[in-house]
Protein backbone atom coordinates (compact mmCIF):
# COMPACT_ATOMS: atom_id res chain seq x y z
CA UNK A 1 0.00 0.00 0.00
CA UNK A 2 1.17 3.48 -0.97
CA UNK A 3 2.35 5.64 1.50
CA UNK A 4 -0.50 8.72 0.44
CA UNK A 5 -3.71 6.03 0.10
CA UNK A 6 -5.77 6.27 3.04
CA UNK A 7 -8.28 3.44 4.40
CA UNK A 8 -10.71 6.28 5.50
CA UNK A 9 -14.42 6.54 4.01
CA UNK A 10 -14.05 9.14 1.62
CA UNK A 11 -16.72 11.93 2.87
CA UNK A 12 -16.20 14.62 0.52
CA UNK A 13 -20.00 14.00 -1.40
CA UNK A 14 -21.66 14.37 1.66
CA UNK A 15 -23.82 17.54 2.53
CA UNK A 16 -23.94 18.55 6.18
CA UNK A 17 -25.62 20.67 7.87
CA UNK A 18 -25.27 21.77 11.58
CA UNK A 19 -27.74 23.43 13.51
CA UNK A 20 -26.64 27.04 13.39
CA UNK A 21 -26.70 26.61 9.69
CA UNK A 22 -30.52 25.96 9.93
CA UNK A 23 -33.26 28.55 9.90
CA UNK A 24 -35.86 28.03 13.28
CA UNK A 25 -39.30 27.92 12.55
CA UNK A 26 -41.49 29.89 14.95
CA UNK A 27 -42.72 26.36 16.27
CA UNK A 28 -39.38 25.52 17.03
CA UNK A 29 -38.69 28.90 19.31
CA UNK A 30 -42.15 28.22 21.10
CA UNK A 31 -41.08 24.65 22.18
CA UNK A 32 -37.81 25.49 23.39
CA UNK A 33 -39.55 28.50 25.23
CA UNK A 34 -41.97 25.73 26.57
CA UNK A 35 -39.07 23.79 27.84
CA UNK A 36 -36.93 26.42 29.36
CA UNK A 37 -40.27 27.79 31.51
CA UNK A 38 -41.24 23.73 32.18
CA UNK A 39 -37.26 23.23 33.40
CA UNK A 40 -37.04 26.55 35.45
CA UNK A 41 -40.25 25.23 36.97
CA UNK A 42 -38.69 21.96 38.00
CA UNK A 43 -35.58 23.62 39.04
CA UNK A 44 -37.21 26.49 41.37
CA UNK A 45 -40.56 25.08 41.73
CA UNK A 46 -39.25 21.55 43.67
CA UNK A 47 -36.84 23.35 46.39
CA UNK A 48 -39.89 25.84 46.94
CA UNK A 49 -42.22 23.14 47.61
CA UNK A 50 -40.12 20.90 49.82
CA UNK A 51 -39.37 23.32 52.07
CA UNK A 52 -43.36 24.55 53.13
């Protein structure tokens, strides 16, 4: 085997995309919104609660 062939998958045809490449839909703001408020909940709510 040459010294410059590699044994790697060649990757170069495929497309990627990563998230900050992406455009958010409204939908997708209002769920993460909905999940941020449900986890602060959690987080503040449980403490509050367990301590009445």
């Amino acid at each position: 085997m040459a010294e410059h062939e590699s044994t790697a998958i060649d990757t170069d045809h495929i497309e990627r995309q990563t998230a900050p490449q992406q455009s958010y839909t409204m939908r997708d703001v209002g769920i993460g919104i909905v999940v941020a408020i449900v986890g602060m909940a959690i987080v503040f709510g449980v403490p509050v609660l367990t301590h009445l």
